[in-house]
Protein backbone atom coordinates (compact mmCIF):
# COMPACT_ATOMS: atom_id res chain seq x y z
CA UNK A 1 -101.05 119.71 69.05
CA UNK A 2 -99.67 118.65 65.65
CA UNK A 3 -96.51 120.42 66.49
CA UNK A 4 -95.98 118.26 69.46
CA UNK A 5 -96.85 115.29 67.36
CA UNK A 6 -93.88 116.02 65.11
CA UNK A 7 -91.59 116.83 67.82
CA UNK A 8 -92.78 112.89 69.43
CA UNK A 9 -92.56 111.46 65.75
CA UNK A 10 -88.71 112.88 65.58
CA UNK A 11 -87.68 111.66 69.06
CA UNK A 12 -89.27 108.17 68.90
CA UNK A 13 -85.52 107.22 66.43
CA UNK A 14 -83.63 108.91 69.72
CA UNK A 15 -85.35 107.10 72.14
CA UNK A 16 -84.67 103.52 70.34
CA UNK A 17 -80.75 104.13 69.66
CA UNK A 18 -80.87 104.92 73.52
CA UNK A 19 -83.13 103.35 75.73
CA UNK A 20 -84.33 100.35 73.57
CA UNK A 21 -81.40 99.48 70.86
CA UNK A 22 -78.61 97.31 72.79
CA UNK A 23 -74.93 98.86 72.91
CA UNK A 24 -71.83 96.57 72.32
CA UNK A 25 -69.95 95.38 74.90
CA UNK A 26 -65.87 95.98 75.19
CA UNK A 27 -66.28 99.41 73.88
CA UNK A 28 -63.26 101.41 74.26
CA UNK A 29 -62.85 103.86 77.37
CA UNK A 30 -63.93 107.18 76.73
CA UNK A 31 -65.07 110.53 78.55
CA UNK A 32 -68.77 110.56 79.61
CA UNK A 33 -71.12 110.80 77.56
CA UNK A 34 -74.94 112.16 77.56
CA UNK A 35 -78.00 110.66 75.75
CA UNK A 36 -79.09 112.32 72.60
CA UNK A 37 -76.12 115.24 73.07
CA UNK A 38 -73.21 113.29 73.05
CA UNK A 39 -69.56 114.05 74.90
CA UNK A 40 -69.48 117.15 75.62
CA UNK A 41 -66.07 119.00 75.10
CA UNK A 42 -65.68 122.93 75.10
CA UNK A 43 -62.57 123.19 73.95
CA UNK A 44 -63.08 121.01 70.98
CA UNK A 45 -64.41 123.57 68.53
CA UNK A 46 -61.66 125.24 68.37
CA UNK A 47 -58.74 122.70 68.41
CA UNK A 48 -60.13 119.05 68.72
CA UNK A 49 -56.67 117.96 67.55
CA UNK A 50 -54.95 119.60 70.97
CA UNK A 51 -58.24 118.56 72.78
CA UNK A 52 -58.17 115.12 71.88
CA UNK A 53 -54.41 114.45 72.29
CA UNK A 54 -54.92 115.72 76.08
CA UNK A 55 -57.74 113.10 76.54
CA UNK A 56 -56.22 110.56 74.85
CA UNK A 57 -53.40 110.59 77.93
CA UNK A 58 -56.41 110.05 80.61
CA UNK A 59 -58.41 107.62 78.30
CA UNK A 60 -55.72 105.64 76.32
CA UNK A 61 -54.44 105.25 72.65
CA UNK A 62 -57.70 103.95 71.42
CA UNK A 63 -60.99 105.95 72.92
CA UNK A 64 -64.13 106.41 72.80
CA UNK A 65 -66.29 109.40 72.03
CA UNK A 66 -69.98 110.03 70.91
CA UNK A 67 -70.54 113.30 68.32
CA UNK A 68 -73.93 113.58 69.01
CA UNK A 69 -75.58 109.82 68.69
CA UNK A 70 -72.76 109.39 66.26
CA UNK A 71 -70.08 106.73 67.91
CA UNK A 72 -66.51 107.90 66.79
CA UNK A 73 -63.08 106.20 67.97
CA UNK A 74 -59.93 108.33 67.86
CA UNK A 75 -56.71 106.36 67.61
CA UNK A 76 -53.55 108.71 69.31
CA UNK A 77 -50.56 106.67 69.05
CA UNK A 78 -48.33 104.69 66.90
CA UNK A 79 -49.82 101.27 68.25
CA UNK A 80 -53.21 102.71 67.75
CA UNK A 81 -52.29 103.64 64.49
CA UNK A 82 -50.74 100.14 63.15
CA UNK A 83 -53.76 98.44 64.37
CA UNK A 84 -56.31 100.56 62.33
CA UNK A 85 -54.12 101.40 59.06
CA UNK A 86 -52.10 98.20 59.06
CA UNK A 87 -53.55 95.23 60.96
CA UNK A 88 -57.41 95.92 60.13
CA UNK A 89 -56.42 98.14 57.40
CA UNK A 90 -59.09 96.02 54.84
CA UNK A 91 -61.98 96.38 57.55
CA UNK A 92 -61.25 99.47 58.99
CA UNK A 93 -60.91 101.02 55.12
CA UNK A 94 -63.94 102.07 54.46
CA UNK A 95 -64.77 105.90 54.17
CA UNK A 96 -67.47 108.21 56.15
CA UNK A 97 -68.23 110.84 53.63
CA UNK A 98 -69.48 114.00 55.58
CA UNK A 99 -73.14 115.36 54.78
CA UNK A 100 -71.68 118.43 53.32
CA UNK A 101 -69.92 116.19 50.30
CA UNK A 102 -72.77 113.84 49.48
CA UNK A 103 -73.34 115.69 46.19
CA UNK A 104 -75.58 114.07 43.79
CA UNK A 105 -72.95 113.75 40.59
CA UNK A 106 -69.74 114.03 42.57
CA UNK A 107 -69.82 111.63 45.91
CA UNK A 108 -70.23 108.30 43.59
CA UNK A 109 -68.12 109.40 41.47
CA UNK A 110 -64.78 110.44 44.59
CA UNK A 111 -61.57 109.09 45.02
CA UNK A 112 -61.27 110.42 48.92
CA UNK A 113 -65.29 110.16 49.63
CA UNK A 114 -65.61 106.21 48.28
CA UNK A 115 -65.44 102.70 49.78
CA UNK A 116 -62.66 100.50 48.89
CA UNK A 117 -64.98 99.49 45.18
CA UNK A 118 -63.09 98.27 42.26
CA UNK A 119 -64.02 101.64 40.40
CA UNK A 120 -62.38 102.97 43.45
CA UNK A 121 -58.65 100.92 42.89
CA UNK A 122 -59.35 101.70 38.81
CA UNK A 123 -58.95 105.16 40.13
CA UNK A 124 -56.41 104.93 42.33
CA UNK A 125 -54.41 103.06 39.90
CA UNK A 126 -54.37 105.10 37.12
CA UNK A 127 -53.66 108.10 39.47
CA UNK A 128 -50.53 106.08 40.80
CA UNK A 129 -49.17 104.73 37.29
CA UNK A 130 -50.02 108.31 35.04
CA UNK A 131 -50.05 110.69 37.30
CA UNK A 132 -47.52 110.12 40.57
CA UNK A 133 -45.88 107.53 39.39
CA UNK A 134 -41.88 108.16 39.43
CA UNK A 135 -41.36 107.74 35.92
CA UNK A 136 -44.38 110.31 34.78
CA UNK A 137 -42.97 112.74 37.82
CA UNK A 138 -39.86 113.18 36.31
CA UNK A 139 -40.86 113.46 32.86
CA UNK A 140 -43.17 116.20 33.98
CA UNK A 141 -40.37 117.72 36.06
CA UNK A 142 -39.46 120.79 33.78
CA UNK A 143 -42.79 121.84 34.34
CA UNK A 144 -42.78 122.80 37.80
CA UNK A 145 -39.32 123.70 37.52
CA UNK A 146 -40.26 126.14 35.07
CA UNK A 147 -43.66 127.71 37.32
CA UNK A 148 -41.25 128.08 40.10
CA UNK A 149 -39.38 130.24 37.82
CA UNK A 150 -42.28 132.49 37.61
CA UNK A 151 -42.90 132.89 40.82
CA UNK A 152 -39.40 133.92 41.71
CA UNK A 153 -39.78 136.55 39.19
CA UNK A 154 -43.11 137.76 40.65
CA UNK A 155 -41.15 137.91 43.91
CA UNK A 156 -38.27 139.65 42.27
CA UNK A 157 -40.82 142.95 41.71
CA UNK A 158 -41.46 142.61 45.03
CA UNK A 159 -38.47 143.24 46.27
CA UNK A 160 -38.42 145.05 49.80
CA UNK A 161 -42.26 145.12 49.96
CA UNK A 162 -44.14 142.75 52.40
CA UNK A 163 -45.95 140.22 51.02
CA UNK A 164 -48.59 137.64 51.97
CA UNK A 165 -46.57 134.52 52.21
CA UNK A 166 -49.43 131.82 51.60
CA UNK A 167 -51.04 133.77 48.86
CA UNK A 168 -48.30 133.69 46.71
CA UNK A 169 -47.96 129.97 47.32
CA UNK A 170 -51.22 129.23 46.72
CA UNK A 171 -51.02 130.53 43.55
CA UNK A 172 -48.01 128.88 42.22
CA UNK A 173 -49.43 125.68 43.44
CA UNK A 174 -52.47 125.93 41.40
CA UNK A 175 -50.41 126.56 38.42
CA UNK A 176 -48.17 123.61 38.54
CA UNK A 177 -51.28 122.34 39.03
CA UNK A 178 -53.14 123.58 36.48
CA UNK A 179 -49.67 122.84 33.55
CA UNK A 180 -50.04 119.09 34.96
CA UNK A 181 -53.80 118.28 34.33
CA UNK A 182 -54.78 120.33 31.65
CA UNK A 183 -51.20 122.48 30.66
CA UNK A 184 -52.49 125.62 31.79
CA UNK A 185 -52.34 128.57 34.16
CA UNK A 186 -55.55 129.01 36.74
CA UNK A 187 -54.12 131.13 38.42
CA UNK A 188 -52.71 134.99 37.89
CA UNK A 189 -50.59 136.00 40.07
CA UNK A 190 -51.33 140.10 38.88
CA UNK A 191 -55.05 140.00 39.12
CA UNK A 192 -56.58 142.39 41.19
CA UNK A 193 -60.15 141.84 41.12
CA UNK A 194 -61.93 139.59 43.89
CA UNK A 195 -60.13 136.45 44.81
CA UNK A 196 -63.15 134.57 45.56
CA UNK A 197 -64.66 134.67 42.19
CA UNK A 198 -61.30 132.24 41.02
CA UNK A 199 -60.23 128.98 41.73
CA UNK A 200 -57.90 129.53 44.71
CA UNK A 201 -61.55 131.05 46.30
CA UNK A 202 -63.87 128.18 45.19
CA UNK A 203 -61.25 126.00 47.09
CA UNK A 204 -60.57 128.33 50.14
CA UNK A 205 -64.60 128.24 50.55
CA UNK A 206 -64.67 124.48 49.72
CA UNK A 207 -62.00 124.05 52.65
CA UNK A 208 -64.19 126.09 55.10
CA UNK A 209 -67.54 124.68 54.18
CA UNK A 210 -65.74 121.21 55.11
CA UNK A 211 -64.74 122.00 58.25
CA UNK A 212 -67.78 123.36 59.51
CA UNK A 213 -69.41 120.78 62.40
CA UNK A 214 -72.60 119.58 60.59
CA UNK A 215 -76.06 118.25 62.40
CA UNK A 216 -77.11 115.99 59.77
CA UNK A 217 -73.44 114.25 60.32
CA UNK A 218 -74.22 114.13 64.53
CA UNK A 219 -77.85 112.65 63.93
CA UNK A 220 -77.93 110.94 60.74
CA UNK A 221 -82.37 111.29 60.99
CA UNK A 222 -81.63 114.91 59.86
CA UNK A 223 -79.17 113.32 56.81
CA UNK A 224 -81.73 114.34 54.05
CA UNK A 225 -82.65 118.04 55.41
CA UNK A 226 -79.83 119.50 54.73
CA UNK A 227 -80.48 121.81 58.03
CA UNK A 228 -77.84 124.01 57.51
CA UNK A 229 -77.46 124.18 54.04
CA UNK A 230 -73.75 123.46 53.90
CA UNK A 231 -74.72 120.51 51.29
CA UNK A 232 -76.17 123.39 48.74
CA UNK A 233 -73.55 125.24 49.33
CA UNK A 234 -70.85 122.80 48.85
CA UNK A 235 -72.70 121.92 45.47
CA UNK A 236 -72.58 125.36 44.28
CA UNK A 237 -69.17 125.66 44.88
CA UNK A 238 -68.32 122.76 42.79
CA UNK A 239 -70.91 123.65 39.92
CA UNK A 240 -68.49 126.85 39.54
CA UNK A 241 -65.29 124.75 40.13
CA UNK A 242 -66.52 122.71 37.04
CA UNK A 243 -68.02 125.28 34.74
CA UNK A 244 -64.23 126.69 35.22
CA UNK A 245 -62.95 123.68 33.06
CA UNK A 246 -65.84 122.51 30.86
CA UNK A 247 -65.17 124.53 28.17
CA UNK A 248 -61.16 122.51 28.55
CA UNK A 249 -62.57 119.11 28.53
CA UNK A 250 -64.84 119.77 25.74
CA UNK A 251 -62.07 121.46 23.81
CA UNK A 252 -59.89 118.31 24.21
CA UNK A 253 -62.80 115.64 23.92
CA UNK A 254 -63.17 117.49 19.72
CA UNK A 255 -59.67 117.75 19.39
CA UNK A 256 -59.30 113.68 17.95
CA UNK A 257 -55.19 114.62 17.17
CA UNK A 258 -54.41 113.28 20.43
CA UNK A 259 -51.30 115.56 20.71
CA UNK A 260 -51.67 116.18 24.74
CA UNK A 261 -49.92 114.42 27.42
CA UNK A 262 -51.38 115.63 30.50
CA UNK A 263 -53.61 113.96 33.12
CA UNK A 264 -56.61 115.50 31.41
CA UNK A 265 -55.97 113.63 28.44
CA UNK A 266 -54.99 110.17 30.15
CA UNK A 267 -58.49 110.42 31.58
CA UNK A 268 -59.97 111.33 28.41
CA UNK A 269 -58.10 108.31 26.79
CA UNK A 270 -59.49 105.70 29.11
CA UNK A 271 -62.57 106.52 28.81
CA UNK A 272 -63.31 108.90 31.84
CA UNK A 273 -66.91 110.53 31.46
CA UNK A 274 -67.43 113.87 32.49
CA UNK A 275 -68.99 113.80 35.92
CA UNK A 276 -65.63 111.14 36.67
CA UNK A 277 -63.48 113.92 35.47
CA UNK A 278 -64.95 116.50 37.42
CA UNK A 279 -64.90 114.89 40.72
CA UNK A 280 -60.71 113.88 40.07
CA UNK A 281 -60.11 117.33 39.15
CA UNK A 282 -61.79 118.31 42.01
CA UNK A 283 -59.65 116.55 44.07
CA UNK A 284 -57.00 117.13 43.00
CA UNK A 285 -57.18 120.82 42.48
CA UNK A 286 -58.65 121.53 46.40
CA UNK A 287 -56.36 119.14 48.93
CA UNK A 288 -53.46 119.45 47.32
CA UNK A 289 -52.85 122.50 47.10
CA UNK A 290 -54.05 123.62 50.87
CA UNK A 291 -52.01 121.15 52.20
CA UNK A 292 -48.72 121.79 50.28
CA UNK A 293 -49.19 125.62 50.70
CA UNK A 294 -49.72 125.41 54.43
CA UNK A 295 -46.50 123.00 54.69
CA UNK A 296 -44.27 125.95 52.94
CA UNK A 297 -45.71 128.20 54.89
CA UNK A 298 -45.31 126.69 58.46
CA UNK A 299 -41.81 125.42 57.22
CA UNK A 300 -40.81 128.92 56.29
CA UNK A 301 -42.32 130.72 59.63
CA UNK A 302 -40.32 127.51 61.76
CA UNK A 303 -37.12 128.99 59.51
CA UNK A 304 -37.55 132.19 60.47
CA UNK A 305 -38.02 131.68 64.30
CA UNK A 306 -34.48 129.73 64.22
CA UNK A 307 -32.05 131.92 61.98
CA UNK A 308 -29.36 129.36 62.35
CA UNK A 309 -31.14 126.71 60.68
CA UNK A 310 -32.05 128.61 58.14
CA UNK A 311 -28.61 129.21 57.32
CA UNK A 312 -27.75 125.78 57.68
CA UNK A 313 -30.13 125.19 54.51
CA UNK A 314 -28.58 128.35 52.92
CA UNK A 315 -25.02 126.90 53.05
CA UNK A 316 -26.33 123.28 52.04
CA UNK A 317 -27.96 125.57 48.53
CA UNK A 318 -25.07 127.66 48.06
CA UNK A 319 -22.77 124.48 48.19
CA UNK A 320 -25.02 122.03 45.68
CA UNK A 321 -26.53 124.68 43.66
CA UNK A 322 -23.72 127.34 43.48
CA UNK A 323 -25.34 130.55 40.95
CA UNK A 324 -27.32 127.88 39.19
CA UNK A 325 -30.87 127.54 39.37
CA UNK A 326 -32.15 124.99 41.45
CA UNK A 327 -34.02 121.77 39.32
CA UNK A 328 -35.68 118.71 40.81
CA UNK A 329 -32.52 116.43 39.88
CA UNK A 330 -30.98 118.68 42.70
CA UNK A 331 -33.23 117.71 45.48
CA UNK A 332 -32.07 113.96 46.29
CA UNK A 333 -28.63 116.36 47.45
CA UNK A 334 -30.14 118.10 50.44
CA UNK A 335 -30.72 116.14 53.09
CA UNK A 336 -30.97 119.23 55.54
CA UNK A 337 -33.42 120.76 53.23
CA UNK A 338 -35.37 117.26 53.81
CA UNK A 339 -34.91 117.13 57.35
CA UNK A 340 -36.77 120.02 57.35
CA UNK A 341 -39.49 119.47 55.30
CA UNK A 342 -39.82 116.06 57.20
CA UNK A 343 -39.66 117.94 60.57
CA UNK A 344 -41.86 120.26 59.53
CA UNK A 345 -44.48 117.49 58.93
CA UNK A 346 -44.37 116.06 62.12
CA UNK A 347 -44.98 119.01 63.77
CA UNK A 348 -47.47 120.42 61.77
CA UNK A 349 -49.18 117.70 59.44
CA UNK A 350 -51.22 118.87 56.46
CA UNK A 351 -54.42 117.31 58.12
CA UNK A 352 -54.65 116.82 61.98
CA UNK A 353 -56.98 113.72 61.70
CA UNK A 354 -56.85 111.58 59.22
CA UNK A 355 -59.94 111.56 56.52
CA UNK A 356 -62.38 108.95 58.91
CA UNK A 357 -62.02 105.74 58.50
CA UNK A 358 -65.65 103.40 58.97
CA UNK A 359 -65.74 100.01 59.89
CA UNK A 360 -66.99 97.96 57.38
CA UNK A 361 -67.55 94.66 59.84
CA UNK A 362 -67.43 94.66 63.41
CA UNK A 363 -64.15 93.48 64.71
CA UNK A 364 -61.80 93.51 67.74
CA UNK A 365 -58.89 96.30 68.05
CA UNK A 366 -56.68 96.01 70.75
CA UNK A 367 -58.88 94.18 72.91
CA UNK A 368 -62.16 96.47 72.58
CA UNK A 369 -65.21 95.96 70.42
CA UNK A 370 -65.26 98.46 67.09
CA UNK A 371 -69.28 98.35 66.56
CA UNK A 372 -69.86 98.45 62.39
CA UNK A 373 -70.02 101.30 60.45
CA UNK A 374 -68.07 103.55 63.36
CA UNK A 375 -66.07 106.00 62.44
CA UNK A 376 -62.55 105.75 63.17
CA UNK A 377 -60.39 108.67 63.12
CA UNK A 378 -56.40 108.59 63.29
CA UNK A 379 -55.07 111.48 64.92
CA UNK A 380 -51.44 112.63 63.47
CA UNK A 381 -50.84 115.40 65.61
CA UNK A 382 -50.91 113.42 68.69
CA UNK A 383 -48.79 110.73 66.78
CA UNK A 384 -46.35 112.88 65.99
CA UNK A 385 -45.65 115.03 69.10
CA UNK A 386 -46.13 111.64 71.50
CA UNK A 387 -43.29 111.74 73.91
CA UNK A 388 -42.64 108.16 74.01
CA UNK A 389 -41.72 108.63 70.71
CA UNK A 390 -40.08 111.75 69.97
CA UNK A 391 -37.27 113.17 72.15
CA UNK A 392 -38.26 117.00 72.76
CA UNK A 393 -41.68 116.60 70.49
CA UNK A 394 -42.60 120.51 70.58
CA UNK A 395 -39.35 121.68 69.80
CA UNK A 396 -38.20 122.23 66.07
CA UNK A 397 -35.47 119.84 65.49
CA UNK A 398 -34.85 119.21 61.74
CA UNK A 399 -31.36 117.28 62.82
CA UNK A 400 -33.81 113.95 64.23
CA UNK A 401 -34.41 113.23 60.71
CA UNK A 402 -30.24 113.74 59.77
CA UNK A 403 -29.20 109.74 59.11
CA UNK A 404 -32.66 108.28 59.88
CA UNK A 405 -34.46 106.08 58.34
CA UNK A 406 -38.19 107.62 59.07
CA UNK A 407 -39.84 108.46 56.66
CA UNK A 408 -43.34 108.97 55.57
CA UNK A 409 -43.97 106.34 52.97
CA UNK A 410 -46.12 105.01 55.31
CA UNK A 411 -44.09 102.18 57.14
CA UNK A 412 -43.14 104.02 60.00
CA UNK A 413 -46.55 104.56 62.18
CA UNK A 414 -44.97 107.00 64.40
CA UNK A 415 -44.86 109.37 61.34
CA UNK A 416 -47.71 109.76 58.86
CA UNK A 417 -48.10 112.53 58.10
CA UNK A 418 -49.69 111.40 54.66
CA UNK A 419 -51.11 108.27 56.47
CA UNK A 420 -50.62 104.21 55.77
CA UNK A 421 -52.40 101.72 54.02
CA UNK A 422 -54.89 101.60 51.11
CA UNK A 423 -55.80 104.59 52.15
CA UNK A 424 -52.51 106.34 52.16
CA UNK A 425 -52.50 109.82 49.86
CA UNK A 426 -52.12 108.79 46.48
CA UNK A 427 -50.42 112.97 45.69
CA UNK A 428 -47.59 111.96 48.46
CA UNK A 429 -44.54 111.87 45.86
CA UNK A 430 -45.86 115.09 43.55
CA UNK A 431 -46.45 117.06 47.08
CA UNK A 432 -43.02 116.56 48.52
CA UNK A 433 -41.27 117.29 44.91
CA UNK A 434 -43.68 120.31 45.23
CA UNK A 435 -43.02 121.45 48.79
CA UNK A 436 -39.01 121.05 48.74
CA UNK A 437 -39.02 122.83 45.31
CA UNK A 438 -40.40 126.07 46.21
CA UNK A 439 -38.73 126.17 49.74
CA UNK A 440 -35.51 125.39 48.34
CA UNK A 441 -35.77 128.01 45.31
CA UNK A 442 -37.46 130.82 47.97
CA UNK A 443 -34.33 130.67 50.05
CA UNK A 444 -31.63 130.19 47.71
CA UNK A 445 -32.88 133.03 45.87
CA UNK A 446 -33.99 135.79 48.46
CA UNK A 447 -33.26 136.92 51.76
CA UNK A 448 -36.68 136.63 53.94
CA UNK A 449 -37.12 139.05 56.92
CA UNK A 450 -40.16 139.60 59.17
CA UNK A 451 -41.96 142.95 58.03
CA UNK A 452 -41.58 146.19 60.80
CA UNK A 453 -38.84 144.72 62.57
CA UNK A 454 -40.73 142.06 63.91
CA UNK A 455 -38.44 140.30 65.84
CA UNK A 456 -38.86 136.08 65.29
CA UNK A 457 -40.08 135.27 68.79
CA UNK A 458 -43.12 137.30 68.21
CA UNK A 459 -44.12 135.34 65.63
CA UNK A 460 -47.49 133.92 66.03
CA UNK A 461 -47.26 130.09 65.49
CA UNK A 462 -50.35 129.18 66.74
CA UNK A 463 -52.64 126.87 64.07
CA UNK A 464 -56.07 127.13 63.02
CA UNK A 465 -57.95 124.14 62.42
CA UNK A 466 -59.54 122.54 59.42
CA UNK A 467 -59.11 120.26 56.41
CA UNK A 468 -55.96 121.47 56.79
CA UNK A 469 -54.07 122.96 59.51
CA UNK A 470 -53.36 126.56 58.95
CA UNK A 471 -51.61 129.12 60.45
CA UNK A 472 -53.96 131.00 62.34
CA UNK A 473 -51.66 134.27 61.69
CA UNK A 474 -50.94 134.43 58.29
CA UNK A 475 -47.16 135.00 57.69
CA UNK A 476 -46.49 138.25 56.61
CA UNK A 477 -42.75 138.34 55.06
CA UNK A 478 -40.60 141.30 53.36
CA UNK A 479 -37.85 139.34 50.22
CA UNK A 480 -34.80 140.65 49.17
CA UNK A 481 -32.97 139.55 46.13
CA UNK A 482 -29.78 137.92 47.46
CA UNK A 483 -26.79 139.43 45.86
């Protein structure tokens, strides 16, 4: 009997959002949708971004979908996309933070989780002006010029032996990384002990733990439960993410000389407390490196699938860089090596759906009602492989971008692949320095072949979704040293 009374007690908040609470009118058009469950969608476990770019073409640009009693609006075109990043960008700007990241000590604290607060622009600010700004990117230039430089020579005693393309990546990410915040390596590239007990684990796990659908974010009731326990675990992760640097912050915080230059000690300098620290690190440690490593990596499998552009971005090296080795000040001289960094991009953005969006006040998008606090998400894939927009969307076209003015500073809507607005990623200028970089030095320096005489069309390109979009077969590649 008291059993059933707590099973009455929990539907009884159900039964009101259904049956008794009244539902906007003007909703947008959307595939059915059943009380308490939601839409139900097989297929949308395992790619939601493919899912949802099909139905958008039956249900519009801007539709309607319910994730559990959760309301959620997808926007899958460029129209859609202007509307909700440009138009009713201040509205439309506030953040849904997932269950799994409402960490006591880190969510209030978040760049990516928070509302649009004015600790929220401090943050933003002095992210854009000291650490992405143009004039602190190039002074800090010679830094990841010189961590590319060690991973070419890590490469170089691999010569002839396959090697796991986004591993290596990964790890040369995290040390640029790592020499920009707090001028140090986190990463070894010649450690053989478990992965997961380091940084580039505590991220992978972070990553996964993200992406993994959570009740409490489908019916809000169970918020507080933590049913699953992805919220503990997500904590735990970051307890060990920053134990990894506390004994680096409170090394600087004693150290009154002042003689660092880093991010760490900009933060430090205006009066950052720890907790603050933590959380930026945090963020900037575990999206941007994902994304960036799975944009080499699909831009280097796309390479190898079409040997003749490949080439072309050999010949474009060999005549700007000659026997030299390849700095930043180089990159503004390869447009084809752009092209295809830009191409890549469209065809496989870092994220799939932009981070969601909430409404902060009910308001009127293209004609249909946008009930408060929905969610709002902006789907990229669909965006950039739309037809209407893109001549040949699937295919792998690097020349499209060749004398164009598209680009993804967030102007063009048909292409952002780091999104538009306030919201837009703050990392966007360090990630494409990044990105171009490594590509550019990997194939000016080796010779890449497929391991096992693999020939290119059988290489897997299909993607694996999460926070970001992955390969779902690693690469596996074999270098050798060009003469």
């Amino acid at each position: 009997m008291a059993f059933l009374l707590v099973g009455l007690l929990l539907l009884l908040p159900l039964f009101y959002l259904f049956f008794l609470k009244p539902s906007p009118k003007n909703l947008p058009p959307g595939p059915f949708s059943w009380p308490v469950i939601g839409t139900l969608l097989p297929k949308l476990k395992k790619q939601p971004h493919v899912e949802l770019s099909n139905l958008a073409k039956t249900y519009g640009p801007l539709m309607l979908l319910k994730f559990g009693v959760e309301p959620v609006v997808v926007a899958s075109s460029h129209t859609a996309a202007t509307e909700v990043l440009k138009n009713h960008d201040r509205v439309l700007s506030g953040r849904f933070a997932p269950h799994s990241t409402r960490i006591k000590g880190y969510v209030e604290h978040s760049m990516v989780w928070a509302d649009c607060t004015d600790y929220w622009k401090m943050v933003r600010k002095i992210c854009r002006t000291e650490l992405f700004s143009t004039k602190m990117l190039d002074t800090q230039s010679h830094v990841r010029e010189r961590k590319v430089v060690e991973l070419i020579e890590f490469l170089r005693e691999r010569d002839g032996e396959v090697v796991k393309f986004a591993d290596v990546i990964f790890g040369a990410i995290l040390n640029i990384l790592g020499a920009l915040i707090f001028d140090k390596d986190v990463y070894d590239y010649e450690d053989k002990s478990d992965n997961n007990l380091g940084m580039k684990g505590m991220i992978r796990q972070l990553m996964v733990l993200a992406a993994i659908p959570n009740l409490s974010d489908l019916y809000p009731i169970l918020g507080g439960s933590d049913f699953q326990g992805l919220r503990k675990a997500s904590a735990k992760c970051v307890k060990r993410m920053n134990d990894s640097w506390a004994s680096i912050v409170k090394e600087r915080r004693a150290n009154k000389s002042g003689s660092h230059t880093d991010f760490l000690q900009v933060l430090i300098d205006s009066g950052f407390k720890d907790p603050q620290i933590d959380a930026l690190l945090l963020e900037t440690f575990g999206p941007g490196s994902d994304t960036s490593t799975s944009t080499i990596e699909w831009a280097m499998a796309e390479l190898l699938r079409r040997p003749e552009k490949l080439q072309k971005v050999r010949q474009e090296l060999d005549k700007v860089i000659g026997a030299n080795t390849l700095k930043e000040s180089d990159l503004p001289n390869l447009p084809y090596l752009h092209a295809v960094v830009k191409e890549t991009l469209r065809l496989h953005p870092p994220v799939t759906f932009l981070l969601p969006h909430r409404a902060m006040e009910t308001c009127e998008v293209m004609n249909y009602t946008i009930p408060k606090d929905c969610q709002l998400m902006v789907n990229t894939y669909a965006i950039g492989r739309d037809p209407k927009t893109w001549d040949d969307p699937s295919s792998f076209v690097p020349e499209r971008f060749i004398n164009s003015d598209v680009d993804y500073q967030g102007n063009d809507f048909h292409y952002i692949p780091f999104g538009a607005g306030r919201r837009i990623c703050p990392g966007m200028s360090l990630a494409t320095r990044v990105v171009r970089l490594i590509l550019a030095s990997l194939i000016h320096t080796f010779d890449w072949t497929l391991p096992n005489g693999m020939h290119p069309d059988q290489l897997d390109m299909n993607d694996k979704f999460g926070l970001a979009l992955l390969k779902d077969v690693p690469l596996l590649v074999v270098p050798k040293l060009r003469a």
